[in-house]
Protein backbone atom coordinates (compact mmCIF):
# COMPACT_ATOMS: atom_id res chain seq x y z
CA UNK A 1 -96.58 119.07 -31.28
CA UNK A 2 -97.76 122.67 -31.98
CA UNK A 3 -98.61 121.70 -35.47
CA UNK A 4 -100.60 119.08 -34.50
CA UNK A 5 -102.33 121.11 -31.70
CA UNK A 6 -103.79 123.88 -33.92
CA UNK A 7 -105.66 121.44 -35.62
CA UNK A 8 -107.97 121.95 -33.29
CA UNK A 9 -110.16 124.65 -34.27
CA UNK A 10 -110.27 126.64 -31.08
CA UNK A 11 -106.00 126.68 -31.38
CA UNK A 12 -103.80 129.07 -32.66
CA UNK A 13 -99.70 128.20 -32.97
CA UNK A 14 -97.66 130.81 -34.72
CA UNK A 15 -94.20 129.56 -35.22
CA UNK A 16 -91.89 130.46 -32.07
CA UNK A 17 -92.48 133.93 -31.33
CA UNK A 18 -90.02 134.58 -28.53
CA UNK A 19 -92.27 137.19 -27.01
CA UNK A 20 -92.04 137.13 -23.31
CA UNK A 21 -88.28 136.68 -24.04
CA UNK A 22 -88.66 140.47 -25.13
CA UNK A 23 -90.86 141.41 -22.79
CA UNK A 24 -88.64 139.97 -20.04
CA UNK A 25 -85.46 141.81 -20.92
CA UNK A 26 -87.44 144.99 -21.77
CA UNK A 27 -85.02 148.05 -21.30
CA UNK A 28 -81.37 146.06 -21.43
CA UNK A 29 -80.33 146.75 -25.64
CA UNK A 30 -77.15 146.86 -27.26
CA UNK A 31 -74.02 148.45 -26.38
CA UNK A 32 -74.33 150.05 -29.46
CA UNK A 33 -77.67 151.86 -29.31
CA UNK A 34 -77.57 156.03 -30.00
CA UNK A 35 -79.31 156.90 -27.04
CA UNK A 36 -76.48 155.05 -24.65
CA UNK A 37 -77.88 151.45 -23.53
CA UNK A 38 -76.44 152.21 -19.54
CA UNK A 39 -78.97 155.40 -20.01
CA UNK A 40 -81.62 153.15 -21.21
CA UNK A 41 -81.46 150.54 -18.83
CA UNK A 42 -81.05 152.63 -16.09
CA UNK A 43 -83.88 155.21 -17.27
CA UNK A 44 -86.71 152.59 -18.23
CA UNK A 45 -86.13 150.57 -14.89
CA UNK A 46 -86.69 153.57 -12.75
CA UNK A 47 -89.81 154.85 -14.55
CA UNK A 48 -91.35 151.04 -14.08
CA UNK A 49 -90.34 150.90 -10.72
CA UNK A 50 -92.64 152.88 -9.22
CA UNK A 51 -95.14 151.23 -11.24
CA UNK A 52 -96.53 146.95 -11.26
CA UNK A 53 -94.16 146.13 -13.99
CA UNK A 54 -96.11 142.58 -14.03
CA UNK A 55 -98.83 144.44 -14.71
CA UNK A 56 -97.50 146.26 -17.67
CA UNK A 57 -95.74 143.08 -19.26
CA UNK A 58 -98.70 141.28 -19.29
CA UNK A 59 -101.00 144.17 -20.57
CA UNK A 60 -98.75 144.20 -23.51
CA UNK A 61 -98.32 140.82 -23.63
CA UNK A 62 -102.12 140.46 -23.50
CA UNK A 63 -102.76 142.78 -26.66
CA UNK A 64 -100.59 140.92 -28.80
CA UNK A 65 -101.64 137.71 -28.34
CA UNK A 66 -105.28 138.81 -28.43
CA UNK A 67 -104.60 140.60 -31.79
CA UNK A 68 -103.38 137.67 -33.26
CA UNK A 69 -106.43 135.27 -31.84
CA UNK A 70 -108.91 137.66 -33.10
CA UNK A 71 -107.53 137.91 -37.14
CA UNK A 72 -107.42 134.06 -36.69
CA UNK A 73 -111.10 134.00 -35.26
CA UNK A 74 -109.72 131.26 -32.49
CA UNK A 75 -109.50 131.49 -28.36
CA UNK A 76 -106.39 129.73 -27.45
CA UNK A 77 -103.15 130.57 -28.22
CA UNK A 78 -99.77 128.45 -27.62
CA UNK A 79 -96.39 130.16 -27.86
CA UNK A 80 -94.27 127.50 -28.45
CA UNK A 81 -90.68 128.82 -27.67
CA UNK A 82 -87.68 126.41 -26.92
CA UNK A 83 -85.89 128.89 -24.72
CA UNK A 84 -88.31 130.18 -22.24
CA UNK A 85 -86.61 128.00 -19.92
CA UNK A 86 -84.42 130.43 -19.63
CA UNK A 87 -87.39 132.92 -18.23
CA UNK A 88 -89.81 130.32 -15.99
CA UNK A 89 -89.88 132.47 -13.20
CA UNK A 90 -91.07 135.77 -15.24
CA UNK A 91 -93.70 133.52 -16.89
CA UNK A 92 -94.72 132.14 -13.67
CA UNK A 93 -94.72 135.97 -12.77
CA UNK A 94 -96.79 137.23 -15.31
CA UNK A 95 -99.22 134.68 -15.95
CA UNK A 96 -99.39 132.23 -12.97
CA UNK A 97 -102.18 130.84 -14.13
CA UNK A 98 -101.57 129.80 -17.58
CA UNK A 99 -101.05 125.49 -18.75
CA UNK A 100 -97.71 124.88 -19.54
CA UNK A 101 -96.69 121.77 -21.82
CA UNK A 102 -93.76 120.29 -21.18
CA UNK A 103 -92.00 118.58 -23.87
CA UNK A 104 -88.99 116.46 -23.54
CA UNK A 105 -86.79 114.16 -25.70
CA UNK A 106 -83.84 111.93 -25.15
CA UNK A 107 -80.81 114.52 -24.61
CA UNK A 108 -78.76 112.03 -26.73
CA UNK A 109 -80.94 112.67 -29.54
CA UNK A 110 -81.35 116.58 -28.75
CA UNK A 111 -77.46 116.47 -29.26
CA UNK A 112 -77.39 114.73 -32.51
CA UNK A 113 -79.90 117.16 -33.65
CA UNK A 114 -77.47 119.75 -32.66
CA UNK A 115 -75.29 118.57 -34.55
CA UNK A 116 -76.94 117.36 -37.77
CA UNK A 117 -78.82 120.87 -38.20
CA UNK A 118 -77.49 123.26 -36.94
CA UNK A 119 -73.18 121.84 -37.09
CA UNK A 120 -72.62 122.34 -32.82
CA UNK A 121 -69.28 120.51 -31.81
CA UNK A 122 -70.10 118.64 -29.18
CA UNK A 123 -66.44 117.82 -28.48
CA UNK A 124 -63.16 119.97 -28.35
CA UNK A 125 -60.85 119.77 -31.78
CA UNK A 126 -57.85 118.50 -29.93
CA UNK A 127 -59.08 116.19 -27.68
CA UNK A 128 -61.21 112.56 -27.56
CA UNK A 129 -63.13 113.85 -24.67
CA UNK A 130 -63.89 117.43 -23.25
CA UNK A 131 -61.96 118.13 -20.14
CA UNK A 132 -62.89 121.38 -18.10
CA UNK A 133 -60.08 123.43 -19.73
CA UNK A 134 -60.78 122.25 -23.02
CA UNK A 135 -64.23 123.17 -22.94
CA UNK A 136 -63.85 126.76 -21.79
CA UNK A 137 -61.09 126.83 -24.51
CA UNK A 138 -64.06 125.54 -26.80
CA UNK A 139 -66.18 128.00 -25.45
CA UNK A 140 -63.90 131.50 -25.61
CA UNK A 141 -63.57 130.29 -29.62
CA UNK A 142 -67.05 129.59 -30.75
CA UNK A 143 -70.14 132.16 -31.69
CA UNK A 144 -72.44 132.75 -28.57
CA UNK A 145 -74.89 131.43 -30.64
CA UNK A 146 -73.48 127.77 -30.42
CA UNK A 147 -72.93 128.18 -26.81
CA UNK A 148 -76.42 129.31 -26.20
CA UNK A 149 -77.72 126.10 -27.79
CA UNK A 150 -75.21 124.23 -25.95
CA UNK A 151 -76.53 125.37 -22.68
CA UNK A 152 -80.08 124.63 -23.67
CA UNK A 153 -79.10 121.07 -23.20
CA UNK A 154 -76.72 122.09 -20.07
CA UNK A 155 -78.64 124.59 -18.48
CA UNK A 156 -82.09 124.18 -20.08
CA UNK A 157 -82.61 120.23 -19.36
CA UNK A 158 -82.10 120.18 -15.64
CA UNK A 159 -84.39 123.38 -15.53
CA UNK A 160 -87.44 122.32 -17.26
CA UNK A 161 -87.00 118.43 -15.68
CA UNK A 162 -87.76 120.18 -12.30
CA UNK A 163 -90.88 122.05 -13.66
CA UNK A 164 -92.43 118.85 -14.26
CA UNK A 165 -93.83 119.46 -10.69
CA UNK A 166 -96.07 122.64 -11.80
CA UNK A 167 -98.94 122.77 -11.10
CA UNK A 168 -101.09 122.98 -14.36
CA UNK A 169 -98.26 121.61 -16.51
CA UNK A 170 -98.85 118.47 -18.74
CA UNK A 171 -95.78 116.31 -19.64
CA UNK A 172 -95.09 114.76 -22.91
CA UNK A 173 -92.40 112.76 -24.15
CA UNK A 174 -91.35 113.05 -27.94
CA UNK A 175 -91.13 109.62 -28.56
CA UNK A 176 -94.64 108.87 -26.72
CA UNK A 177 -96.01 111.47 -29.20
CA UNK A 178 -94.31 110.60 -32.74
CA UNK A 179 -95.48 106.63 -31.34
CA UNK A 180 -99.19 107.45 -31.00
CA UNK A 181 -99.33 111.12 -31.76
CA UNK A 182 -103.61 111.06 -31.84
CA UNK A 183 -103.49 109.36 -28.33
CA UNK A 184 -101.42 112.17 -27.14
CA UNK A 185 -103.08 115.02 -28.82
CA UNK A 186 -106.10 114.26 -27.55
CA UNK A 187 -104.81 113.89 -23.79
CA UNK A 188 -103.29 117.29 -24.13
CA UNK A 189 -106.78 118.77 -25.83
CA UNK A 190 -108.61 117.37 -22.64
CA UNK A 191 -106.06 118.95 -20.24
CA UNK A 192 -106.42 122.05 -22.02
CA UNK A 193 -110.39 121.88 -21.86
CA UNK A 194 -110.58 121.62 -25.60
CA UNK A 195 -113.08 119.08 -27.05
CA UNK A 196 -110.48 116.27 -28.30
CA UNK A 197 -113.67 114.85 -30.77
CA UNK A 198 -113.35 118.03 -32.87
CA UNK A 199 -110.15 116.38 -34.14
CA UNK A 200 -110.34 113.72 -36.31
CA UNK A 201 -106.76 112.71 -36.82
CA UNK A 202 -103.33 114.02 -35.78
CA UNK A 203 -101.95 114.08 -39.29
CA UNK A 204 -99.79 116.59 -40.51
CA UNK A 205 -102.22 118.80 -42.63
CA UNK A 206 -101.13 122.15 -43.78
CA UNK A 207 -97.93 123.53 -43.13
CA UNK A 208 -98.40 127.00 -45.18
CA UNK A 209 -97.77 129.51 -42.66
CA UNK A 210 -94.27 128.34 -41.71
CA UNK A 211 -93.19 129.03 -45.32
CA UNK A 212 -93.46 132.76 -44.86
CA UNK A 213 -91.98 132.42 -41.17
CA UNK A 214 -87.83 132.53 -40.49
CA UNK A 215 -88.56 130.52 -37.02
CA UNK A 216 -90.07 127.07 -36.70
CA UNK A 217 -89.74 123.59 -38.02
CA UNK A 218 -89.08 123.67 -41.32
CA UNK A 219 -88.52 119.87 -41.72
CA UNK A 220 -92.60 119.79 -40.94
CA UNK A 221 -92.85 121.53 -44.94
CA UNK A 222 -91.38 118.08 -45.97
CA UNK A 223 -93.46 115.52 -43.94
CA UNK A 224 -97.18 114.54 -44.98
CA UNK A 225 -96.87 112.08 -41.57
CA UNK A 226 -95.44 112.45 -38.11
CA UNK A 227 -91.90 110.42 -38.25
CA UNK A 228 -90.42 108.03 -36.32
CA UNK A 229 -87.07 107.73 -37.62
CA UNK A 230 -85.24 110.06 -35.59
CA UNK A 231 -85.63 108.32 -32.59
CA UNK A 232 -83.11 106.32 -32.90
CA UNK A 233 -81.03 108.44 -35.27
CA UNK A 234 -78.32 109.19 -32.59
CA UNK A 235 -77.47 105.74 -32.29
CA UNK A 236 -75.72 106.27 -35.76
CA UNK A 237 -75.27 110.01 -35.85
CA UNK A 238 -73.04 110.49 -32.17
CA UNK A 239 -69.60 108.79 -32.08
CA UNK A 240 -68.94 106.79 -28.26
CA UNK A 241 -66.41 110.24 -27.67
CA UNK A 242 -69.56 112.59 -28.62
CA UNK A 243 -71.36 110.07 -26.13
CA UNK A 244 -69.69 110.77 -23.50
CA UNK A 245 -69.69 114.38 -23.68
CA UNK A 246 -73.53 114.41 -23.82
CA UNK A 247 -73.79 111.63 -20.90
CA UNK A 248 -70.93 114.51 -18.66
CA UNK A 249 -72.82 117.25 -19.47
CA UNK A 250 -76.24 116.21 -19.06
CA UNK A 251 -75.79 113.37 -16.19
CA UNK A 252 -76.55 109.81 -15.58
CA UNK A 253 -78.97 110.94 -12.60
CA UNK A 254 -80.56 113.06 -15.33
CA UNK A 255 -81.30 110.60 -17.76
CA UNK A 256 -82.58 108.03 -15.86
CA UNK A 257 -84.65 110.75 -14.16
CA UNK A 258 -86.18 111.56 -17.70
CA UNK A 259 -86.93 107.75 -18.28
CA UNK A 260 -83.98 106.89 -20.71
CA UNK A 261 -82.35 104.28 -19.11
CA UNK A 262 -82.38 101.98 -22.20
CA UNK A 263 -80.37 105.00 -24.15
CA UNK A 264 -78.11 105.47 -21.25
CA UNK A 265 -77.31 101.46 -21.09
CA UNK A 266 -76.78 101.63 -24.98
CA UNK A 267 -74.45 104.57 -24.45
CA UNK A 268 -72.90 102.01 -21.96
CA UNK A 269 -72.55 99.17 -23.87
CA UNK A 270 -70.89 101.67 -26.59
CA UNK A 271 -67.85 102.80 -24.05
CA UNK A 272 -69.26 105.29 -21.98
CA UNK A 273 -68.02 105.95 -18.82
CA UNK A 274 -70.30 107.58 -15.88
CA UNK A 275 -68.06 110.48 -14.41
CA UNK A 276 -70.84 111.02 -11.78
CA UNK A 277 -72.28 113.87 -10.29
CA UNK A 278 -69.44 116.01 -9.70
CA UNK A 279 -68.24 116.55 -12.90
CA UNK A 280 -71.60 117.19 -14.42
CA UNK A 281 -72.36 119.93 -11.71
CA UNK A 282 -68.54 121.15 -12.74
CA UNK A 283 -69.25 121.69 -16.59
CA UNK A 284 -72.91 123.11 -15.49
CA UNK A 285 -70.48 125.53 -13.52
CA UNK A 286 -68.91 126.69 -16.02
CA UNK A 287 -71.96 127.04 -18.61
CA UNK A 288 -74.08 129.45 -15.59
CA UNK A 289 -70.89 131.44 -15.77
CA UNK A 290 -70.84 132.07 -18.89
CA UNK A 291 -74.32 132.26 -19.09
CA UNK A 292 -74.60 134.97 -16.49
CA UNK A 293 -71.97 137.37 -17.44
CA UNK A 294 -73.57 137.47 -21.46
CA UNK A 295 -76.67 138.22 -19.44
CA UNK A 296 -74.88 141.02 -17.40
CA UNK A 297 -76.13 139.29 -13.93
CA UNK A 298 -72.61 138.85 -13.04
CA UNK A 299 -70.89 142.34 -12.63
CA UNK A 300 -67.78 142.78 -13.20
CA UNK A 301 -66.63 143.33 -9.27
CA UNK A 302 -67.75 140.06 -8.63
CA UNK A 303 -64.37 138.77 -9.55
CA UNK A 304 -63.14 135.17 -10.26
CA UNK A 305 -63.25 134.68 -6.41
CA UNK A 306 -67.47 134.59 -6.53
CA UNK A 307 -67.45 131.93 -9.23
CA UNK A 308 -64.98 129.73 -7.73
CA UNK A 309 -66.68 129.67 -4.27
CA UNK A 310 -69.39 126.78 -5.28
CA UNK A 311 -66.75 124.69 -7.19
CA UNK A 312 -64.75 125.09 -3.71
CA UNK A 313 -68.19 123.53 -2.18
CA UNK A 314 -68.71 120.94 -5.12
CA UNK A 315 -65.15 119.93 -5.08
CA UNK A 316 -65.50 119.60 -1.03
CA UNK A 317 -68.15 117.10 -1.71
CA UNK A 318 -66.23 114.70 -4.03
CA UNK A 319 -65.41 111.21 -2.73
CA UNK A 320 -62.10 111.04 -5.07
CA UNK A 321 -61.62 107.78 -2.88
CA UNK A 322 -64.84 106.43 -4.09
CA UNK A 323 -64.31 107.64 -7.30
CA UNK A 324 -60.63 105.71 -7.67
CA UNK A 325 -62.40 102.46 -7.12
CA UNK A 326 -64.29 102.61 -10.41
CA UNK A 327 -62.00 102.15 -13.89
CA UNK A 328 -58.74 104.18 -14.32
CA UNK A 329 -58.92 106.14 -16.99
CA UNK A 330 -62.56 107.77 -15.68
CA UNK A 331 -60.49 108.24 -12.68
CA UNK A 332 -58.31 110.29 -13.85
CA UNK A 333 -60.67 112.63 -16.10
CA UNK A 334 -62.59 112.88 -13.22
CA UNK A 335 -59.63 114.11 -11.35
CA UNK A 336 -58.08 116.67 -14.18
CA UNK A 337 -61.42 118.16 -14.05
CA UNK A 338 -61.91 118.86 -10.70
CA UNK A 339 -58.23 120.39 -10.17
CA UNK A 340 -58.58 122.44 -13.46
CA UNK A 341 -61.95 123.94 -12.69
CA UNK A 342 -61.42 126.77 -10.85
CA UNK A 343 -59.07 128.29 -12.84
CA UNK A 344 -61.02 127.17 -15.88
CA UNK A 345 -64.06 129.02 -14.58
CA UNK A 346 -61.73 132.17 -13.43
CA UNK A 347 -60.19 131.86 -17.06
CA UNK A 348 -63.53 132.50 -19.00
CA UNK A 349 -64.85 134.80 -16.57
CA UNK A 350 -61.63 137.29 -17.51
CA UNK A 351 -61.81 136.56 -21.01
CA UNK A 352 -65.55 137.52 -21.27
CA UNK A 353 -65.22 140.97 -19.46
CA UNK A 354 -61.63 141.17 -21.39
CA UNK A 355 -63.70 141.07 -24.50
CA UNK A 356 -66.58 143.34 -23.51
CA UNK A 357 -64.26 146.02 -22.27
CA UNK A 358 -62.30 145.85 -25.63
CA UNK A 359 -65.30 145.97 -27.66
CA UNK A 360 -66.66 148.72 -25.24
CA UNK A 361 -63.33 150.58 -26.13
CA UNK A 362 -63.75 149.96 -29.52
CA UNK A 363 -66.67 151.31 -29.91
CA UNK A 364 -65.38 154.65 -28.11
CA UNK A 365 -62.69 154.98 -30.57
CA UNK A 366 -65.06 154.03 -33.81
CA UNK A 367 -67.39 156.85 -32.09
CA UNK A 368 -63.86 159.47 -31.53
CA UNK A 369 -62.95 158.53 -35.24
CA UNK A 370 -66.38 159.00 -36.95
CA UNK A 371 -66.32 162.88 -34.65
CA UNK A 372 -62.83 163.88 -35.81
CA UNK A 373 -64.07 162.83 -39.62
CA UNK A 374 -67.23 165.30 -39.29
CA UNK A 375 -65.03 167.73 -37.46
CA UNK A 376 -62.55 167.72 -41.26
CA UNK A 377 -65.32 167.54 -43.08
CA UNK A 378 -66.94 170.47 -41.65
CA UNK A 379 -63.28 172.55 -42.16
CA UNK A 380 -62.88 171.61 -45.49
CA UNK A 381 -66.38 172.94 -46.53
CA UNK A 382 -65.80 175.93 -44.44
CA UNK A 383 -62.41 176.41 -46.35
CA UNK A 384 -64.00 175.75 -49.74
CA UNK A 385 -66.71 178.49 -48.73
CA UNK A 386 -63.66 181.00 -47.98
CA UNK A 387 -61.81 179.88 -51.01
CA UNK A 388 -65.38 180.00 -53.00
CA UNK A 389 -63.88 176.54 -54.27
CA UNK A 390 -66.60 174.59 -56.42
């Protein structure tokens, strides 16, 4: 959609460039950092407190987009970045003003993307289906990298769905826009005050730039047209077990609030069961956990007792009675999940602080063994000197 966009010749789209992500986190860097990343943190947040730290993000932010418009000789710049759902409300903070685009696709197909490109398991080794436990297991044991994209789908989905009500922000479905991409390119021109005429077609045109780029789609180098076919490439690429781990996490109520109800009924017709609200809000549970405590909003007094008090209050609302009147098997998942939760939850909360805490004190030992080396080192040229060794 960005390709197509910058067509236009008042629009500029570099590939993904994750700014505001910086900008937002500004002052939190590694562990690992010299100067002491505690000192850093602590330091640059007190300086910019007494200061309109809006102010200064946006200043900065300002200058680099306005560098980049003026060496391309255009006015409008869109930074197209999957993940600032993750960072809405500093957007929101730092330029209320600004269109947003909203672009969504059928979180079926997101999945099997996922999976074809990027090799995200979107089920647990040892089991058909993912059960609570078996997804924190899943979780403890793979990169935070494939649990990041995971939660783009958990986390992310739910998140932008509700920003559809922004003021300013036009909504596009991906399989609207790969149907009658020049229909929709020009309704998004017009919403963005842009004169739709001064594009003839939406065809795919030059792709150069994203060869010298690490970020962006890189599929686009290989396409002289926009592509239907993965539309319906899930169909073929999910299995009915992958299915249904896409259908728990995401939720029915989700889908059909998104418009797919003909890929949730074919999801249906395939074997999938709906395990209904509660065990959707369970897994998202578990993913804002983890999410939180890479982020280092969760401290570490907060203790399992803080996560488990909303899956107390989402377990309180569960109608198991309702629930046992629907087919046996979903029954009984439902169930497992709901008793192992809390536990589950309390489980990757320890391991995560387990881990930073013995790579903290790893680091403190590297640092003790690297000072004691420089300390010999120093002593054996000293002796040498004394010695007048060679």
């Amino acid at each position: 959609m960005a390709h197509l966009l910058q067509h236009h010749p008042d629009i500029l789209a570099p590939p993904e460039p994750w700014l505001m992500l910086g900008l937002e986190a500004f002052g939190r860097v590694d562990q690992r950092h010299p100067a002491g990343s505690s000192l850093i943190e602590a330091a640059t947040s007190e300086f910019l407190a007494r200061i309109d730290r809006t102010i200064v993000s946006r200043a900065f932010a300002d200058a680099a987009y306005d560098q980049y418009l003026a060496e391309a000789g255009k006015r409008i710049i869109i930074d197209k970045t999957p993940r600032y759902w993750s960072a809405l409300e500093f957007l929101e903070c730092v330029y209320p003003e600004s269109p947003h685009i909203l672009l969504m696709r059928n979180p079926y197909a997101i999945a099997a993307s996922l999976k074809s490109t990027w090799g995200i398991p979107l089920r647990a080794e040892s089991s058909h289906s993912v059960s609570i436990s078996s997804l924190t297991d899943l979780m403890l044991r793979l990169p935070d990298g494939i649990i990041s994209s995971l939660a783009d789908l958990v986390l992310g989905l739910p998140k932008l769905a509700a920003h559809r009500a922004r003021p300013q922000t036009q909504f596009v479905q991906y399989e609207l826009l790969v149907a009658h991409p020049d229909e929709e390119i020009r309704r998004l021109l017009t919403g963005l005050g842009c004169d739709p005429a001064a594009v003839a077609s939406a065809g795919m045109g030059q792709a150069d730039y994203l060869r010298s780029s690490s970020f962006g789609d890189r599929k686009i180098l290989e396409r002289n047209a926009v592509d239907q076919s993965s539309v319906n490439a899930w169909q073929s690429q999910l299995s009915v077990e992958e299915m249904q781990t896409v259908t728990d996490l995401v939720g029915t109520e989700l889908l059909l609030e998104l418009g797919y109800e003909q890929e949730l009924l074919h999801a249906r017709q395939a074997g999938v069961l709906d395990g209904g609200r509660e065990v959707t809000e369970l897994y998202r549970e578990i993913f804002r956990t983890w999410w939180d405590l890479r982020s280092n909003k969760t401290g570490a007094t907060s203790g399992p007792s803080h996560t488990g008090e909303p899956l107390q209050k989402i377990r309180s609302a569960c109608d198991v009675s309702n629930l046992r009147q629907a087919n046996g098997p979903l029954v009984a998942k439902v169930e497992e999940n709901l008793r192992l939760a809390p536990s589950a939850v309390a489980k990757l909360q320890q391991e995560l602080l387990s881990s930073e805490a013995d790579r903290a004190a790893g680091l403190d030992a590297i640092r003790n063994r690297d000072a004691a080396i420089e300390m010999l080192r120093s002593e054996v040229a000293r002796l040498e000197q004394i010695l007048n060794i060679p």
